[in-house]
C-alpha atoms as a PDB file:
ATOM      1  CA  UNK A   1    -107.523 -81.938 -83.409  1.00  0.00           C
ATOM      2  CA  UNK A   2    -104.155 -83.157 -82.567  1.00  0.00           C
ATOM      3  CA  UNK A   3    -102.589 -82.625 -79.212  1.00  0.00           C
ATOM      4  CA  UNK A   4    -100.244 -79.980 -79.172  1.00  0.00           C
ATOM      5  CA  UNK A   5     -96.092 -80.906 -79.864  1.00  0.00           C
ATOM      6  CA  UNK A   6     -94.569 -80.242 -76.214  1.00  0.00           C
ATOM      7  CA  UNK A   7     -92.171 -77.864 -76.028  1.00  0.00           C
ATOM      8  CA  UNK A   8     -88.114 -79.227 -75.854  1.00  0.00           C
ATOM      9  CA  UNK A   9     -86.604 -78.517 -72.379  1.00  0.00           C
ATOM     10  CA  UNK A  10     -82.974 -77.261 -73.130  1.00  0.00           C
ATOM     11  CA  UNK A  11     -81.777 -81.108 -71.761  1.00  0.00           C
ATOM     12  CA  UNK A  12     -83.962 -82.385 -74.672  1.00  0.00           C
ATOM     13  CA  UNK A  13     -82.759 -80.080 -77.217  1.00  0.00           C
ATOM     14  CA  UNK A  14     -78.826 -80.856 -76.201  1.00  0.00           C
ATOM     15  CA  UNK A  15     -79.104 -84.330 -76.234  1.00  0.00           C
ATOM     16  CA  UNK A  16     -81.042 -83.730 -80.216  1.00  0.00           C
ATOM     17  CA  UNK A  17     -77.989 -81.896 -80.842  1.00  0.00           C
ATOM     18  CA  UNK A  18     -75.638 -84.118 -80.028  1.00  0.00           C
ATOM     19  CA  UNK A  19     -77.390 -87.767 -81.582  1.00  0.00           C
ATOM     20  CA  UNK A  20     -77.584 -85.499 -84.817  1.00  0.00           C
ATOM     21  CA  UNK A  21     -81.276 -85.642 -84.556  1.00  0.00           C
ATOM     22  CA  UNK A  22     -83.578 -82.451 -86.046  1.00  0.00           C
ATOM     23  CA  UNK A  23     -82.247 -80.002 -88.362  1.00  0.00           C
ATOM     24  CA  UNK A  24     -79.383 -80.515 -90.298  1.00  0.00           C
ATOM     25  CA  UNK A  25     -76.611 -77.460 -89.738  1.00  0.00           C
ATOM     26  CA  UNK A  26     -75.318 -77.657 -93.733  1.00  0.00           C
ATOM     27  CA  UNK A  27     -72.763 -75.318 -92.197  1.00  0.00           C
ATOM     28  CA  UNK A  28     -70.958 -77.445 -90.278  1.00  0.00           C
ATOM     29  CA  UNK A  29     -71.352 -79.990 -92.792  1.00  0.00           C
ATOM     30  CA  UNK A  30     -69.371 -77.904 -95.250  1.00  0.00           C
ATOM     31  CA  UNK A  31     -67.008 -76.714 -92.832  1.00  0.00           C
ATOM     32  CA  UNK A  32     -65.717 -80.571 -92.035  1.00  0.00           C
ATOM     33  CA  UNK A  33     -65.757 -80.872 -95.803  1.00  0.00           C
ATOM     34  CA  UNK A  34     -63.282 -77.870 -96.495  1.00  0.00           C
ATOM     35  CA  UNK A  35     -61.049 -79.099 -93.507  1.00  0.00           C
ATOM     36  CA  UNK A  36     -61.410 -82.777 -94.967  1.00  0.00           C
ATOM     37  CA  UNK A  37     -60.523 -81.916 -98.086  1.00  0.00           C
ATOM     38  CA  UNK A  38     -57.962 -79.663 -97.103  1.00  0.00           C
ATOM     39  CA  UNK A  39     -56.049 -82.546 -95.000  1.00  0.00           C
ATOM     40  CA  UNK A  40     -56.376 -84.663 -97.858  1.00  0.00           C
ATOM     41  CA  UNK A  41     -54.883 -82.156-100.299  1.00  0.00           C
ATOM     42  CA  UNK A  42     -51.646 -81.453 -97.831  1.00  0.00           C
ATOM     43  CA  UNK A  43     -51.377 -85.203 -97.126  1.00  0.00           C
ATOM     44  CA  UNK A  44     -51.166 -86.694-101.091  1.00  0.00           C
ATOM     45  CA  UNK A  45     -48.812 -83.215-101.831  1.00  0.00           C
ATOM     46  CA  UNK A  46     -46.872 -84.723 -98.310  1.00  0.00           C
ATOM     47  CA  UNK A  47     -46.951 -88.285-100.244  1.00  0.00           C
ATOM     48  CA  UNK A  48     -45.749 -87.115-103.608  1.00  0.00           C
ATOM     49  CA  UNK A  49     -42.801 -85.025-101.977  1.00  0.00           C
ATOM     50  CA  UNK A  50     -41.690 -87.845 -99.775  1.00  0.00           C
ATOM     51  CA  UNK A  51     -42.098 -90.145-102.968  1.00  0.00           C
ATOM     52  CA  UNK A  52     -39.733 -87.963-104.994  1.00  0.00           C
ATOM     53  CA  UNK A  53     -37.467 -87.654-102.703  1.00  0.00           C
ATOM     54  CA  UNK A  54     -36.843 -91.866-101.638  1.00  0.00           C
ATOM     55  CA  UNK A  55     -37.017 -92.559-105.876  1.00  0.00           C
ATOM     56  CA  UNK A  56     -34.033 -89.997-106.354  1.00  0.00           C
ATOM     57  CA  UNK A  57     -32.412 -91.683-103.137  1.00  0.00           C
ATOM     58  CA  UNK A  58     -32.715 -94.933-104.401  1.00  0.00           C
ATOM     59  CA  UNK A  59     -29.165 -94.990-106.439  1.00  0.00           C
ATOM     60  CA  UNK A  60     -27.310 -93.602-103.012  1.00  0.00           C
ATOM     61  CA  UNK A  61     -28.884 -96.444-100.876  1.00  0.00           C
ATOM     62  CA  UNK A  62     -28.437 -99.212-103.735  1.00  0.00           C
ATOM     63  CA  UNK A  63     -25.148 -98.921-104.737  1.00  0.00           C
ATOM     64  CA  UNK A  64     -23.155 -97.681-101.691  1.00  0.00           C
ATOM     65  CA  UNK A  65     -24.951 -97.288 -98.311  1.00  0.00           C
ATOM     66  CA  UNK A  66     -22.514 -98.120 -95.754  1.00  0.00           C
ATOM     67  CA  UNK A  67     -20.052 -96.198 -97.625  1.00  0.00           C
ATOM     68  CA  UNK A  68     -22.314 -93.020 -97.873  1.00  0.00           C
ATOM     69  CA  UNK A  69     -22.962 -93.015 -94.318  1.00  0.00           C
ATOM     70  CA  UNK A  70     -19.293 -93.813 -93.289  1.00  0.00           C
ATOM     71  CA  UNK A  71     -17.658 -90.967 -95.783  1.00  0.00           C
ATOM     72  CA  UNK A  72     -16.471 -87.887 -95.638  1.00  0.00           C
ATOM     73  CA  UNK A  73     -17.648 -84.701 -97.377  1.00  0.00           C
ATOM     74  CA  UNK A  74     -16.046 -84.465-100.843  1.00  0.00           C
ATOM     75  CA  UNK A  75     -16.045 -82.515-103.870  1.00  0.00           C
ATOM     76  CA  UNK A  76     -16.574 -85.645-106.178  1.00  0.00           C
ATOM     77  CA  UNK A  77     -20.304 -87.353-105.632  1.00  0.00           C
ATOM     78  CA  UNK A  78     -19.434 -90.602-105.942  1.00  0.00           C
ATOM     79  CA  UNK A  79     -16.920 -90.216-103.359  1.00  0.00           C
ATOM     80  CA  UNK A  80     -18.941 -87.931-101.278  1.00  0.00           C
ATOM     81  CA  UNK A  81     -20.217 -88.730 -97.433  1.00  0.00           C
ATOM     82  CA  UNK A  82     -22.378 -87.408 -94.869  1.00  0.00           C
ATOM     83  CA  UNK A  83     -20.199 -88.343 -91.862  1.00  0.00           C
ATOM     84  CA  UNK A  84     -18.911 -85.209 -90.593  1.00  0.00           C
ATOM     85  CA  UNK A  85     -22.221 -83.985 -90.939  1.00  0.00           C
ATOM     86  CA  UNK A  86     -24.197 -86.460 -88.972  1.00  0.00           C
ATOM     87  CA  UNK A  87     -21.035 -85.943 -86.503  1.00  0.00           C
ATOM     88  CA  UNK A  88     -21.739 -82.034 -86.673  1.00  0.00           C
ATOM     89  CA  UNK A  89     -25.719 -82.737 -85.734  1.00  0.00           C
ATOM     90  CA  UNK A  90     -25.352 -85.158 -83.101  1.00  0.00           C
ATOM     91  CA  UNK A  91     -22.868 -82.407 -81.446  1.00  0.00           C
ATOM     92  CA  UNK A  92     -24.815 -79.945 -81.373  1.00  0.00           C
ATOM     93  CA  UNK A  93     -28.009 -81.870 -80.490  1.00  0.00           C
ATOM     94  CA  UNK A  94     -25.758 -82.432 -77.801  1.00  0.00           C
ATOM     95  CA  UNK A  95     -24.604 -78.853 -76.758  1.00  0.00           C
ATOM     96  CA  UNK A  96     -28.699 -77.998 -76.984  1.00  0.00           C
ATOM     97  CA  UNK A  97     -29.512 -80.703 -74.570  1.00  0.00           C
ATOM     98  CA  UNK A  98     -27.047 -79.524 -72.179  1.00  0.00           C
ATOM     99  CA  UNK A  99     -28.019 -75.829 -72.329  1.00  0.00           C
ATOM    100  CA  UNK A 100     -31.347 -75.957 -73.043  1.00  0.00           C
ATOM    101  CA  UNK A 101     -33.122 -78.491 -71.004  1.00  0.00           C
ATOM    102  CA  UNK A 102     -31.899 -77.744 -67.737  1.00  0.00           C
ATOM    103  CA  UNK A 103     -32.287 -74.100 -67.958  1.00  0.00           C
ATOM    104  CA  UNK A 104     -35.598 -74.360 -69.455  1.00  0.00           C
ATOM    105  CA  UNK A 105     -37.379 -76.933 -66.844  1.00  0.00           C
ATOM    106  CA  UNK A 106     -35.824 -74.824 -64.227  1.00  0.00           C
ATOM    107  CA  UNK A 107     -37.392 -71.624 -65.334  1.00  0.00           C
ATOM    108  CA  UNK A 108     -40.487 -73.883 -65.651  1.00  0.00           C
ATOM    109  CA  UNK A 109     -40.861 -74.834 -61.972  1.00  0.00           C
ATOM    110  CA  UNK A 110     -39.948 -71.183 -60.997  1.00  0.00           C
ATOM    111  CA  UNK A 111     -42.776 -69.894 -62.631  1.00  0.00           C
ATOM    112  CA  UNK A 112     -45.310 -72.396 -61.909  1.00  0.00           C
ATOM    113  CA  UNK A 113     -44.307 -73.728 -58.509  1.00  0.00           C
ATOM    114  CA  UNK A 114     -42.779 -70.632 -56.954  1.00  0.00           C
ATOM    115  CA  UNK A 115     -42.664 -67.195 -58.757  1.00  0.00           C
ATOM    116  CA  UNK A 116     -46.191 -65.175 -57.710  1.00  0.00           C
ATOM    117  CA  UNK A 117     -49.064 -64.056 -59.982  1.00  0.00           C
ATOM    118  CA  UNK A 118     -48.023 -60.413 -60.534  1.00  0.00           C
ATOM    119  CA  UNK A 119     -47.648 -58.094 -64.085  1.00  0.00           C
ATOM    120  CA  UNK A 120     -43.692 -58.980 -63.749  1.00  0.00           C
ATOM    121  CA  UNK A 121     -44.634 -62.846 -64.017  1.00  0.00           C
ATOM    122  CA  UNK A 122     -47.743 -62.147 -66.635  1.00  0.00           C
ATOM    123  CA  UNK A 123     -44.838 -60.152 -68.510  1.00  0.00           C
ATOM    124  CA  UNK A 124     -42.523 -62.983 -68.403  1.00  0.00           C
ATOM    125  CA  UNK A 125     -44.771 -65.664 -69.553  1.00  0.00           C
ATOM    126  CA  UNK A 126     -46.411 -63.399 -72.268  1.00  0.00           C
ATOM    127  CA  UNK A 127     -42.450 -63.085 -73.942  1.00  0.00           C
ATOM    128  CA  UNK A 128     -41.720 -66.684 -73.468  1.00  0.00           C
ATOM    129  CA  UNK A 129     -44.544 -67.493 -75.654  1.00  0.00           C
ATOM    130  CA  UNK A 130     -43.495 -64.590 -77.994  1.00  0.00           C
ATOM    131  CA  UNK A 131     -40.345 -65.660 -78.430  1.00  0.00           C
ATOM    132  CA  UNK A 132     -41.539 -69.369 -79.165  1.00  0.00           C
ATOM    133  CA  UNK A 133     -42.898 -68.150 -82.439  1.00  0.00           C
ATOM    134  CA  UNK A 134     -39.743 -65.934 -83.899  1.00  0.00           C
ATOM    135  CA  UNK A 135     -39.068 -67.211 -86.969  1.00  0.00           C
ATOM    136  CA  UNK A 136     -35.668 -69.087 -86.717  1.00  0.00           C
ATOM    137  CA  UNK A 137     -33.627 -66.893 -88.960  1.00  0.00           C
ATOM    138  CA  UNK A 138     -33.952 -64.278 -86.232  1.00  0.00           C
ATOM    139  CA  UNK A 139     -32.133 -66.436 -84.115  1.00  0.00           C
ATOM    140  CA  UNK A 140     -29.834 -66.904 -86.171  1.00  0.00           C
ATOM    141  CA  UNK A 141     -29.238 -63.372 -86.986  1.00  0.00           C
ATOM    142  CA  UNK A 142     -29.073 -62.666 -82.721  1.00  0.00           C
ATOM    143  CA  UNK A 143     -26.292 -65.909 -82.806  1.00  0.00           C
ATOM    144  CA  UNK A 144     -24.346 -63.770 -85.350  1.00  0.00           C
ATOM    145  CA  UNK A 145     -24.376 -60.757 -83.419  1.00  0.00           C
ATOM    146  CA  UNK A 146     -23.893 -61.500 -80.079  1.00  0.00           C
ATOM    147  CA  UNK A 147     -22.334 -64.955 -79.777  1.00  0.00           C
ATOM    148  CA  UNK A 148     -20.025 -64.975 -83.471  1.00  0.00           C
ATOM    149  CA  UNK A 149     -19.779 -60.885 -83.139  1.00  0.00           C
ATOM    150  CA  UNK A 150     -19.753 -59.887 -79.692  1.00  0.00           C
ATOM    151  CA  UNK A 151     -18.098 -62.725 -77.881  1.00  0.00           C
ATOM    152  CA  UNK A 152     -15.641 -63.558 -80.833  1.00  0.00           C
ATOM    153  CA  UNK A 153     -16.408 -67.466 -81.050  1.00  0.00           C
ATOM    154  CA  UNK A 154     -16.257 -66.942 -85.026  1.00  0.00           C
ATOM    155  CA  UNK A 155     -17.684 -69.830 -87.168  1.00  0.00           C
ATOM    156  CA  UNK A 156     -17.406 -72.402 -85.031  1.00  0.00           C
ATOM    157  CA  UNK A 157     -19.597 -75.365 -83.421  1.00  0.00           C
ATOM    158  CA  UNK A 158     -20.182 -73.893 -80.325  1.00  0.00           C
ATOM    159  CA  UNK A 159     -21.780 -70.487 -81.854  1.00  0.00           C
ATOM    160  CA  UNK A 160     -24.199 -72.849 -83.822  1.00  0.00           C
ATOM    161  CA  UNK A 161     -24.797 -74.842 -80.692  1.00  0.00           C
ATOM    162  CA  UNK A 162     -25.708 -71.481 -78.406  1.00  0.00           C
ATOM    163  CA  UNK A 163     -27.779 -70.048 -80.805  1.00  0.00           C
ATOM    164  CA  UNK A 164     -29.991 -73.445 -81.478  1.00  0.00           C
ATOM    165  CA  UNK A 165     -30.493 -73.563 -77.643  1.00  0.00           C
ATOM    166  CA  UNK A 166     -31.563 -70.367 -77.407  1.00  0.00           C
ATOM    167  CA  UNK A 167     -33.923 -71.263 -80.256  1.00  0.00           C
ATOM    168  CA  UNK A 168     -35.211 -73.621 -78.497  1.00  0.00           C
ATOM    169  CA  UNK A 169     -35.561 -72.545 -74.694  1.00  0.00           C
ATOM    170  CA  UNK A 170     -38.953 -71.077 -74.962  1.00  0.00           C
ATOM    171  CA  UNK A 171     -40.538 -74.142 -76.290  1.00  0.00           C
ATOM    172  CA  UNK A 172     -39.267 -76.304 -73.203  1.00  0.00           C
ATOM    173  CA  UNK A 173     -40.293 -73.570 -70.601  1.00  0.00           C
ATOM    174  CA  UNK A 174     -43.669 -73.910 -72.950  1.00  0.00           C
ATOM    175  CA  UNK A 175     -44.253 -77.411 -72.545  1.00  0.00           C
ATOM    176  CA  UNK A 176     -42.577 -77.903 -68.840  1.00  0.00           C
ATOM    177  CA  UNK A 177     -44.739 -75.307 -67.794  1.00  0.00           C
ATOM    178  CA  UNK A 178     -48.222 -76.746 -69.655  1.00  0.00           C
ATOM    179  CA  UNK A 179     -47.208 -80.319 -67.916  1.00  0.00           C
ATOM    180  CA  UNK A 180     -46.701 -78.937 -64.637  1.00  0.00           C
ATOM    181  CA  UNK A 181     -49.802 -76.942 -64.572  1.00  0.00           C
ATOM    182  CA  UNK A 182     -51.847 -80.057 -65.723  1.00  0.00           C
ATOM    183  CA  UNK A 183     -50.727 -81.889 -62.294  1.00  0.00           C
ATOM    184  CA  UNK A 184     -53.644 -82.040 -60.034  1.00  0.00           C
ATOM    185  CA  UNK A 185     -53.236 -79.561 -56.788  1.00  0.00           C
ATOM    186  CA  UNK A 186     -54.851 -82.782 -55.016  1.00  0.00           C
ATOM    187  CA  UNK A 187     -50.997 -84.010 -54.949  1.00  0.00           C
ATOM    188  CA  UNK A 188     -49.464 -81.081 -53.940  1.00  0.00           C
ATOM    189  CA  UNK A 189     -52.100 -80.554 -51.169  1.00  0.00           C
ATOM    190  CA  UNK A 190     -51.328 -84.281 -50.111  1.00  0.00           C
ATOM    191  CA  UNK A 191     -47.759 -83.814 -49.879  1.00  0.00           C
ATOM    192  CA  UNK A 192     -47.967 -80.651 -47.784  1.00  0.00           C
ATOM    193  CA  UNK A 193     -49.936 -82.276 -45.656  1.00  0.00           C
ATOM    194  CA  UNK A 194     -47.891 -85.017 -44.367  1.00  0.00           C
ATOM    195  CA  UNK A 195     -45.078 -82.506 -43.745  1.00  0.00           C
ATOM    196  CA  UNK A 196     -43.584 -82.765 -47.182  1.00  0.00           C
ATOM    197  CA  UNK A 197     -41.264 -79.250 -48.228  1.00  0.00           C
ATOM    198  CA  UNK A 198     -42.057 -77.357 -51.858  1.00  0.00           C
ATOM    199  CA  UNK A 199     -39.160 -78.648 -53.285  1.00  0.00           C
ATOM    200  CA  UNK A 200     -39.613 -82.564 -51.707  1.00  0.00           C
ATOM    201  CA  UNK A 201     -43.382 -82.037 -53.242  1.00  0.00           C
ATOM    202  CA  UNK A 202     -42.304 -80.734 -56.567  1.00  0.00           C
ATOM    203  CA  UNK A 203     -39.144 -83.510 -56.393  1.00  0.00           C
ATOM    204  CA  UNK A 204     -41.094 -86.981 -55.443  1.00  0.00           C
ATOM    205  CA  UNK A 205     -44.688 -85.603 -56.334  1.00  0.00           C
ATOM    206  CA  UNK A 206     -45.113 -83.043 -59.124  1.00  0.00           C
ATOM    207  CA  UNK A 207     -42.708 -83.957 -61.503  1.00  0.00           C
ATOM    208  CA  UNK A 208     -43.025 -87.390 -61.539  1.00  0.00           C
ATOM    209  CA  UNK A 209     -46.374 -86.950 -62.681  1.00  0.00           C
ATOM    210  CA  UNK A 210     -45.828 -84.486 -64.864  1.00  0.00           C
ATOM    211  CA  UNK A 211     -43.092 -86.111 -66.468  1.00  0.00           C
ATOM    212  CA  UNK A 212     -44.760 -87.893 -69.867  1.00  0.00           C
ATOM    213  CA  UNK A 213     -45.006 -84.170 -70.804  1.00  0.00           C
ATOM    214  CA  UNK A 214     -41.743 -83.054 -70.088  1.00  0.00           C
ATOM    215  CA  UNK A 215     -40.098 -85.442 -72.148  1.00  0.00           C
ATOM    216  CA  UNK A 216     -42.551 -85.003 -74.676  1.00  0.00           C
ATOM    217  CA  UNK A 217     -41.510 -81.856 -75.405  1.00  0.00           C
ATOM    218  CA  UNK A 218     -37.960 -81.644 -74.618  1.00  0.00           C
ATOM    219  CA  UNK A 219     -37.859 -84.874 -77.075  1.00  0.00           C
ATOM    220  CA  UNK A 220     -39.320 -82.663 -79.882  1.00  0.00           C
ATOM    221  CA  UNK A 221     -37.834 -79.280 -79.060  1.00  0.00           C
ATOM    222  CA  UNK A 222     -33.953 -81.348 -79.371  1.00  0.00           C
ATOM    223  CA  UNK A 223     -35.755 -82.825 -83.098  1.00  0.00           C
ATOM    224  CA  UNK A 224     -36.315 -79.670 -84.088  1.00  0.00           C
ATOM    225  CA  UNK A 225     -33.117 -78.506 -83.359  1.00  0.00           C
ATOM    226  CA  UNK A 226     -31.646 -81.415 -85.080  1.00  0.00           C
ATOM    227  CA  UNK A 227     -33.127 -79.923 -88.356  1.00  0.00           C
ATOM    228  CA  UNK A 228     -32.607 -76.439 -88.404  1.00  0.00           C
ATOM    229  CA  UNK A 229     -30.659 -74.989 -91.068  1.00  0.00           C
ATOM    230  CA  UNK A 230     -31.108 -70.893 -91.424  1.00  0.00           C
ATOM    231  CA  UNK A 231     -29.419 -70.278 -88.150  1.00  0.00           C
ATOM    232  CA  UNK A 232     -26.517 -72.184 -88.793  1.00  0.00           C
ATOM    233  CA  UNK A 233     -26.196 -70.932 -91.979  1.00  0.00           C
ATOM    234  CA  UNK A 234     -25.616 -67.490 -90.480  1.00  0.00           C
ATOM    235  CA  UNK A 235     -23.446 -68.670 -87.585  1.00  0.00           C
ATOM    236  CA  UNK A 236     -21.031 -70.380 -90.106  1.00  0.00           C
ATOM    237  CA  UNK A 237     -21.901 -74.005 -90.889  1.00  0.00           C
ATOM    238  CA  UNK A 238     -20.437 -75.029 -93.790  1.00  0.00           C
ATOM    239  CA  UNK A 239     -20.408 -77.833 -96.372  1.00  0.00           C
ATOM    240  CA  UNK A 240     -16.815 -78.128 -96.955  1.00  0.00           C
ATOM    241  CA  UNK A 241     -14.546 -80.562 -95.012  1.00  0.00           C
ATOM    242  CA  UNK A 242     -12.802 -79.791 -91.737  1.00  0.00           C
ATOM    243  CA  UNK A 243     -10.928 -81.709 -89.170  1.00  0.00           C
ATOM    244  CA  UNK A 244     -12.805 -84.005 -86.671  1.00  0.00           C
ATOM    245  CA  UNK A 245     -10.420 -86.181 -85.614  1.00  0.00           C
ATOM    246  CA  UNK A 246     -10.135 -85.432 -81.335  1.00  0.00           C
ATOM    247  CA  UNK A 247     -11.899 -85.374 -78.031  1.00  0.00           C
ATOM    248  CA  UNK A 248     -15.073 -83.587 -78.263  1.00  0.00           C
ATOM    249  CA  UNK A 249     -14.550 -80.732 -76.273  1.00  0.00           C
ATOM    250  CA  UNK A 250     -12.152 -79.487 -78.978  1.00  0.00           C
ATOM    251  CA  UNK A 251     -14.474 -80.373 -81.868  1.00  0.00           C
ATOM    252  CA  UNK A 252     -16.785 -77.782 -80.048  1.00  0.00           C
ATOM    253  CA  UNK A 253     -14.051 -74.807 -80.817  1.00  0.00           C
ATOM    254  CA  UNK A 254     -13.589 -75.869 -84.986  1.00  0.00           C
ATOM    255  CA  UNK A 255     -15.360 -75.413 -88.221  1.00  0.00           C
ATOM    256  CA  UNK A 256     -18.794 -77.758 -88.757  1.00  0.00           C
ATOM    257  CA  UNK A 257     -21.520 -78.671 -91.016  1.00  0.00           C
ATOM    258  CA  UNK A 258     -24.750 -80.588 -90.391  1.00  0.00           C
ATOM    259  CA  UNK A 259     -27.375 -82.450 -92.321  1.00  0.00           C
ATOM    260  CA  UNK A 260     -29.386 -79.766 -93.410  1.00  0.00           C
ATOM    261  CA  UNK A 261     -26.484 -77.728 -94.202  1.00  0.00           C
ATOM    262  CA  UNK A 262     -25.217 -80.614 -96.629  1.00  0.00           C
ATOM    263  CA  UNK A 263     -28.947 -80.574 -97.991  1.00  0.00           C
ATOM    264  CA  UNK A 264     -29.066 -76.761 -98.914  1.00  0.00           C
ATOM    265  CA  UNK A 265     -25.631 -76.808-100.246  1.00  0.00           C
ATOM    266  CA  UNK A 266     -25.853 -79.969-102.581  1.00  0.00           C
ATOM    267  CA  UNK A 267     -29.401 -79.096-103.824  1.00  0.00           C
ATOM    268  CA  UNK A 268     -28.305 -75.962-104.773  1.00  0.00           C
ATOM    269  CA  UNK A 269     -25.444 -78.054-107.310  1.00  0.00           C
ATOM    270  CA  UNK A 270     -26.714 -78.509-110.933  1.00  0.00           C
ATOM    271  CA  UNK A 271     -25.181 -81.811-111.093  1.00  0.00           C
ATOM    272  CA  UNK A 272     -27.718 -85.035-110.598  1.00  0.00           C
ATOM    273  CA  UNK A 273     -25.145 -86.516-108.645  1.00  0.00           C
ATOM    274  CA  UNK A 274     -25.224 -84.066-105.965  1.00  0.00           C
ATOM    275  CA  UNK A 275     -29.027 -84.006-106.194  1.00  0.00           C
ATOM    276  CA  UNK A 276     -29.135 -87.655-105.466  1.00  0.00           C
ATOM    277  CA  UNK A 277     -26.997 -87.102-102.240  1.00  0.00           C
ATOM    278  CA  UNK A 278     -28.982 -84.432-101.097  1.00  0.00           C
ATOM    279  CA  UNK A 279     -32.359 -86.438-101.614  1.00  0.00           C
ATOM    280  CA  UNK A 280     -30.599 -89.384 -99.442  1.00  0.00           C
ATOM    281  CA  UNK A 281     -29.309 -87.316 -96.802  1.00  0.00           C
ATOM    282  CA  UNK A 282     -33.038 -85.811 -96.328  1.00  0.00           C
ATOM    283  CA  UNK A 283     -33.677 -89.778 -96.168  1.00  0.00           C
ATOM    284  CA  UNK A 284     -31.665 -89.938 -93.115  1.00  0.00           C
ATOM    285  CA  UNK A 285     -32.480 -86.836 -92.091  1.00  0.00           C
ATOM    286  CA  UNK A 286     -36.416 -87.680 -91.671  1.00  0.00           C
ATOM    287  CA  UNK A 287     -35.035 -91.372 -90.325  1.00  0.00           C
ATOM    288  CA  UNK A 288     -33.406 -89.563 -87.643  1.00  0.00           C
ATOM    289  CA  UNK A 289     -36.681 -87.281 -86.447  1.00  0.00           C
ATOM    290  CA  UNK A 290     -39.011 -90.064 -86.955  1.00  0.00           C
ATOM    291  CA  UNK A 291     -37.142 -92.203 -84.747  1.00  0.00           C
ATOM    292  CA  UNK A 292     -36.655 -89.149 -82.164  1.00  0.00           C
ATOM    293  CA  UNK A 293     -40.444 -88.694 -82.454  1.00  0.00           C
ATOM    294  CA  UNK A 294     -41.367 -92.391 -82.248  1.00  0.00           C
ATOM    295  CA  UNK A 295     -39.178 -92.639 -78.955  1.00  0.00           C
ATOM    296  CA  UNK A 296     -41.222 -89.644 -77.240  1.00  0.00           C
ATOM    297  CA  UNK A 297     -44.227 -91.260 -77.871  1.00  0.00           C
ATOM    298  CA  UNK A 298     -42.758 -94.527 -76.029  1.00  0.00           C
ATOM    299  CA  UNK A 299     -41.421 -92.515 -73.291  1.00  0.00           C
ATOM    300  CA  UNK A 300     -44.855 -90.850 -72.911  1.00  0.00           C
ATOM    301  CA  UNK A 301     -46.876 -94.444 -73.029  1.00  0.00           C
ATOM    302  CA  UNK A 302     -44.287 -95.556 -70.590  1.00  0.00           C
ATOM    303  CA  UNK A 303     -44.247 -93.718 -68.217  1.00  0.00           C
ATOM    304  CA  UNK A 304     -48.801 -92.578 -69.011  1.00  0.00           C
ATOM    305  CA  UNK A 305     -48.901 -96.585 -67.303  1.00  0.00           C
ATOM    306  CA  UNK A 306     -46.786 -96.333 -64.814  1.00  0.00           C
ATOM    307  CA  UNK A 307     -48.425 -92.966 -63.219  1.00  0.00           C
END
């Protein structure tokens, strides 16, 4: 008779599980199949979109480039410009940086480096997160209300500028709050021990480190900004022309439109003209965020090898 097949010690039987070795689970097999297949389905309907869109652009970016960038809006296409709209982003972007970031990396350290772990902090955090996943015409609805209704800004740039950083202030407390908490206490616990204050630890130790994620998601949270359109639809962005000539800080207080405004409006015309200049302007549109993108991944790397 043959010797009897020892019995697998749960070591043996992880290590079988993890070469792939024994049974075959045809379950997970199918389950990476649907996922596969489902990636590959969103990625070629992802191709054939962007394809569309760059063969309709072509004509815009063949014939008149420079002039299409450097132009103002106008009611004839082949006249027609995206300047006061890239203007109209860029502003805002701006106003959003200057609202947003600061206020939401400073409610970040609060509640990791100094607020305490009671219901009132739990409650916080739990609506922060909440809020990051309103859908954005909410927002704009609450920038209608309270900052174009309440406070009487009207349709103006500012309005559209509050109500994107408020749009986005949850997802920076998000991700300032996710890098922070990744930082090893092993640094803070260093610093305090050769005398160092909370805020000289959090200052020279904490952020520092936690820094490739900060930017990260600042970075993203001012891309995503960059290409909303439902909320400034509601707060008055338009896809008319308007006076920018003047020092920022009055441009702030008149009428705007952006690049996804000029998109919704011109797609919307039944001429192919206007088509054509909406498929270019999603060109530079998705130029624009990929190059955003592309620079938070360098600012990551960067500063990933330096820490």
């Amino acid at each position: 008779m043959s010797a009897a097949r020892p019995a697998l010690t749960g070591t043996d039987f992880v290590e079988q599980r993890l070469r792939g070795t024994g049974t075959t689970d045809w379950r997970s097999w199918l389950l990476e199949g649907a996922l596969l297949l489902s990636l590959l389905i969103a990625l070629g309907i992802l191709i054939v979109l962007v394809g569309d869109t760059l063969i309709k652009a072509l004509p815009i970016f063949s014939e008149r480039p420079i002039e299409f960038l450097t132009s103002i809006v106008s009611a004839r296409p082949e006249r027609a410009g995206i300047l006061q709209a890239i203007i109209g982003s860029l502003t805002i972007t701006i106003i959003v940086a200057v609202l947003a970031i600061p206020i939401g990396i400073g409610a970040a350290i609060y509640l990791e480096e100094y607020a305490r772990d009671t219901r009132m902090s739990r409650f916080i955090r739990t609506n922060i997160r909440n809020l990051a996943g309103v859908p954005a015409i909410v927002y704009g609805l609450l920038g209608l209300a309270v900052f174009a209704t309440v406070l009487r800004l009207g349709n103006i740039l500012l309005a559209g500028g509050l109500t994107l950083a408020v749009l986005v202030l949850p997802v920076v407390v998000i991700t300032t709050s996710e890098a922070l908490s990744a930082v090893p206490n092993a640094i803070r616990e260093a610093a305090y021990g050769v005398g160092a204050t909370r805020w000289e630890t959090i200052r020279s130790h904490v952020l520092p480190y936690a820094a490739p994620g900060i930017f990260t998601g600042t970075i993203l949270s001012l891309a995503r900004a960059f290409g909303e359109t439902a909320p400034l639809l509601l707060v008055g962005s338009i896809a008319g022309t308007f006076n920018f000539v003047g020092p920022p800080w009055e441009q702030a207080f008149e009428g705007y439109t952006t690049l996804p405004t000029m998109v919704y409006h011109w797609s919307g015309y039944p001429q192919d003209e206007f088509r054509a200049l909406s498929a270019a302007t999603i060109v530079v549109l998705l130029g624009v965020i990929l190059l955003v993108n592309a620079s938070a991944i360098l600012l990551r790397n960067r500063y990933d090898r330096k820490w």
